[in-house]
N, C-alpha and C. Protein backbone atom coordinates (compact mmCIF):
# COMPACT_ATOMS: atom_id res chain seq x y z
N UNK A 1 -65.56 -39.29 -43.87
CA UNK A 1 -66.46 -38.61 -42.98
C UNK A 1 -65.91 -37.22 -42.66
N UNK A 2 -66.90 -36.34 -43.16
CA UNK A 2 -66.53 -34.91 -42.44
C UNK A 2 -66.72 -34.22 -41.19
N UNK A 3 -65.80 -33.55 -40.77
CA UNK A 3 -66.00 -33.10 -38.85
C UNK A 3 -65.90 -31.69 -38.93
N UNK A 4 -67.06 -31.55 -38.49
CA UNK A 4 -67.29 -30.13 -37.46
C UNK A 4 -66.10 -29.12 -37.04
N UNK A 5 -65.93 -28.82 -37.60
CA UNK A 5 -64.51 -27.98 -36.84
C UNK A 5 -65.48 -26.45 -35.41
N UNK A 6 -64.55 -26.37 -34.82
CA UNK A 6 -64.78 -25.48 -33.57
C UNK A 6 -64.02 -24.15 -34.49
N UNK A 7 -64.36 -22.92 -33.53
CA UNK A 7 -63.80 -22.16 -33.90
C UNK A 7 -61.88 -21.88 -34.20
N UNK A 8 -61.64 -22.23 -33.48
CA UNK A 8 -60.28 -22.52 -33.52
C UNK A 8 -59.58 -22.59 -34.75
N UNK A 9 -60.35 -24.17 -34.83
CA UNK A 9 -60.12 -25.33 -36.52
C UNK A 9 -60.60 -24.77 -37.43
N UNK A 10 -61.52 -23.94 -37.69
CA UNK A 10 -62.04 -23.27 -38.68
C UNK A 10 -61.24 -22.19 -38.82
N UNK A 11 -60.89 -20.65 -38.08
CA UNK A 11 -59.76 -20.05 -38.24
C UNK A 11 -58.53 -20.37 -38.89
N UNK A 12 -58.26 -21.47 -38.21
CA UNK A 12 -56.89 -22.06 -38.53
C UNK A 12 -56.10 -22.83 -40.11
N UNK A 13 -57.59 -23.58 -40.48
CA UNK A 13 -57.92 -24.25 -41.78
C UNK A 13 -58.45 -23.16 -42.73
N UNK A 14 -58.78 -21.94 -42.25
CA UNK A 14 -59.31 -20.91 -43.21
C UNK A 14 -58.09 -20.04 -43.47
N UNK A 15 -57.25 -19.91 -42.49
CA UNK A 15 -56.00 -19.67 -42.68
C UNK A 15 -55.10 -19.72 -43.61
N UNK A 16 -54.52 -21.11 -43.24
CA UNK A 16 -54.08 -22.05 -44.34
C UNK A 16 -54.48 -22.25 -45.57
N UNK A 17 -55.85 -22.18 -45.92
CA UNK A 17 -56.50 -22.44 -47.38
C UNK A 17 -56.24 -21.10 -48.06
N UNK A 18 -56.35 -20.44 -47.20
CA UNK A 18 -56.01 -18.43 -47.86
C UNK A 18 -54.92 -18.90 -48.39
N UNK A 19 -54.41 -18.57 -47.46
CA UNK A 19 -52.94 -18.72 -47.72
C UNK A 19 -52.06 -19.30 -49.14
N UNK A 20 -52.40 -20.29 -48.73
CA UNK A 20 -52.27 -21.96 -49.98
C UNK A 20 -53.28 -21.24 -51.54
N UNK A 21 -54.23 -20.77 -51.44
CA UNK A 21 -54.82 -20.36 -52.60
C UNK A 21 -54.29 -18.61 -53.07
N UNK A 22 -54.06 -18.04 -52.28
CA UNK A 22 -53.44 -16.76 -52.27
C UNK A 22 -51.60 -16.44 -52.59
N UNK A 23 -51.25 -16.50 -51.31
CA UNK A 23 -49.46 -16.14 -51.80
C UNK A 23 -48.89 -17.66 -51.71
N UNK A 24 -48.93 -18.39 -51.77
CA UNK A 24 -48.43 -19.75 -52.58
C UNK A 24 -49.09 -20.18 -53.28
N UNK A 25 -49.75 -19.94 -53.92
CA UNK A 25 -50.79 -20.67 -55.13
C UNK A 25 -49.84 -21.00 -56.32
N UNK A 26 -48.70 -20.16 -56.88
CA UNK A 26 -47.54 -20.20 -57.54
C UNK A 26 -46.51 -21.34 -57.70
N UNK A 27 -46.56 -21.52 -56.43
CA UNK A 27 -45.60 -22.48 -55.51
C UNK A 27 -46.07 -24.05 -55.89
N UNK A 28 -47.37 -23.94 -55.70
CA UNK A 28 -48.13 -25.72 -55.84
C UNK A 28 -48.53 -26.44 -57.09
N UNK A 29 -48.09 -27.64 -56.80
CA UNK A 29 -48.24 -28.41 -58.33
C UNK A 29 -49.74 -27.97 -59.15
N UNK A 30 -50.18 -28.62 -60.28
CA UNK A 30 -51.18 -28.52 -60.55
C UNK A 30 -51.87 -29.49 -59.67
N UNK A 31 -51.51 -30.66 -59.14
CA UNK A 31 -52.50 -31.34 -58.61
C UNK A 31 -53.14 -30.91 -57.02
N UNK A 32 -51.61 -29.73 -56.86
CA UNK A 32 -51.78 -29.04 -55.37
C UNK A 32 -52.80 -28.12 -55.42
N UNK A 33 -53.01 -27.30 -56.57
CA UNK A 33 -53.58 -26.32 -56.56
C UNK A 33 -55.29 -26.67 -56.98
N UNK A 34 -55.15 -27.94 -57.84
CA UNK A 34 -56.85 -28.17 -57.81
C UNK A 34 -57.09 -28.67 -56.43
N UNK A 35 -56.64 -29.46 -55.72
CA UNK A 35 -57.08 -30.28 -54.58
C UNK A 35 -57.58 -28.48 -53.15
N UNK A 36 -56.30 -27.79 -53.69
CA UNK A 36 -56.80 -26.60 -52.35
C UNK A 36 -57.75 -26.09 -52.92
N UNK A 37 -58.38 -25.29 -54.17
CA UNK A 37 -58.80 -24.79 -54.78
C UNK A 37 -60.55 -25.27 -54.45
N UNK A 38 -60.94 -26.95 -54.51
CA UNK A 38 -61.63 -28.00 -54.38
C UNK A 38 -62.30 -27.91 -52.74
N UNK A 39 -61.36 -27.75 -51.58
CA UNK A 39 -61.39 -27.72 -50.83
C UNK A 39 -61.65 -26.41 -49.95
N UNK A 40 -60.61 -25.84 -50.55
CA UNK A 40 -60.84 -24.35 -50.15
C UNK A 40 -62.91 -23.33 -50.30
N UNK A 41 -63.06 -24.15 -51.40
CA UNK A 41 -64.60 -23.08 -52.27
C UNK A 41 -65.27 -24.22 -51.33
N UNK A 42 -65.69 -25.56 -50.83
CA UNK A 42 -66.40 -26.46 -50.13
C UNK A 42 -66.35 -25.85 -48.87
N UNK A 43 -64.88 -25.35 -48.20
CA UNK A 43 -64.96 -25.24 -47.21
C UNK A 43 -65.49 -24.14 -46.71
N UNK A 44 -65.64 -23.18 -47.87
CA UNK A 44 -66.76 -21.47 -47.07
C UNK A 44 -67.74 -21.37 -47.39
N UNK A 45 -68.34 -22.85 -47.92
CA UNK A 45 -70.11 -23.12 -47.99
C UNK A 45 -70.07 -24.06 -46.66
N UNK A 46 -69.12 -24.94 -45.99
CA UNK A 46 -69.63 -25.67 -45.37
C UNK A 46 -68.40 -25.80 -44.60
N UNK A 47 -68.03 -25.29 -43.57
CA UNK A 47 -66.80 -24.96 -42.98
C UNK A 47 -66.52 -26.74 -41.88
N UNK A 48 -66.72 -27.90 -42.66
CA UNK A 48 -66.21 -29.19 -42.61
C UNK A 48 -65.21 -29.60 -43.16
N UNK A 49 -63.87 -30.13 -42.96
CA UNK A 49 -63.21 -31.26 -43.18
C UNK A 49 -62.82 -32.94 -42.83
N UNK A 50 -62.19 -33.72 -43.74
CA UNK A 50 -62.19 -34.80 -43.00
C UNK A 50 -61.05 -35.32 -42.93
N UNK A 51 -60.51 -35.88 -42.17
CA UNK A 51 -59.30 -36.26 -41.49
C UNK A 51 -58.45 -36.13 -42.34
N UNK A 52 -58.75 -36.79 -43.56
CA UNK A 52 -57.59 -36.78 -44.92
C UNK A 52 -57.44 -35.70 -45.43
N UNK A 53 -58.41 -34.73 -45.02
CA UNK A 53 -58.38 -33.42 -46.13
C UNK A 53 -57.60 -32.59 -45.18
N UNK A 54 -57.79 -32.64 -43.65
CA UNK A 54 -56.47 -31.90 -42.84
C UNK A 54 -55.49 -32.48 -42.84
N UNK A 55 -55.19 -32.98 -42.92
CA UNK A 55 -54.02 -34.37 -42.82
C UNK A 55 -53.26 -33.18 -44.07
N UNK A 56 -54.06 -33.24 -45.94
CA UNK A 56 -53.17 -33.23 -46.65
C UNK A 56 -53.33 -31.53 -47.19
N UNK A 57 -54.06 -30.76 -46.76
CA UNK A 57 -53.75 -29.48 -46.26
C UNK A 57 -52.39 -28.78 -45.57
N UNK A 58 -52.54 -29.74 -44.05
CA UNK A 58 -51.42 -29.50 -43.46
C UNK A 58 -49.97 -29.60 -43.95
N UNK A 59 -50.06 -31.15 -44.58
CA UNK A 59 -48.50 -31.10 -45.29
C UNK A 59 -48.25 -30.19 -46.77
N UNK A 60 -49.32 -29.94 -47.58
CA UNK A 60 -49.15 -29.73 -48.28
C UNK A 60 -48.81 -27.33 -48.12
N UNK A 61 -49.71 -27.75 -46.53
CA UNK A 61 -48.95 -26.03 -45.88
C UNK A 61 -47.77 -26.24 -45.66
N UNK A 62 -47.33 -27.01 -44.57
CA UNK A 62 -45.84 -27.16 -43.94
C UNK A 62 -44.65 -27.12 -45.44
N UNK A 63 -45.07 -27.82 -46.11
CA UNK A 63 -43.77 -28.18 -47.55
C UNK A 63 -43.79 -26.97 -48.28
N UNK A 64 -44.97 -26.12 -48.58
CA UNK A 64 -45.07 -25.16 -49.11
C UNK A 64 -44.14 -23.78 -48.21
N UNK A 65 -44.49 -23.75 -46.97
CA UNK A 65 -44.66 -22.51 -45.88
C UNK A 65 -42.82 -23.17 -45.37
N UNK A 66 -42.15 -23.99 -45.92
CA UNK A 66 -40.70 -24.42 -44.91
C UNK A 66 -39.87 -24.01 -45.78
N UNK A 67 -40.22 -23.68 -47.49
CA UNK A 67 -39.24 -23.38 -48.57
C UNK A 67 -38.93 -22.32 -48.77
């Protein structure tokens, strides 16, 4: 199930997806880079995620963004 993000969550997840598809895109496996890639183009037609998809955004920012 996908959720509504507020402005905040949307900033924040639009952030991160830049980010993750932009200056670490290098950095991420192939399976990292289709899954943001997947997520990233869904998410600026329809600025929804769902629990799993922030969930593995987030870690897959934090592991990327701590090295």
């Amino acid at each position: 199930m996908k959720y509504p993000l507020n402005e905040n969550g949307k900033n924040l997840y639009l952030s991160k997806l830049s980010a993750l598809s932009d200056e670490y895109f290098h950095r991420l496996t192939p399976w990292q880079r289709k899954f943001v890639n997947s997520v990233y183009e869904s998410f600026l037609q329809k600025p929804e995620l769902s629990k799993k998809q922030m969930d593995q955004v987030d870690n897959i920012f934090w592991q990327i963004a701590d090295v």
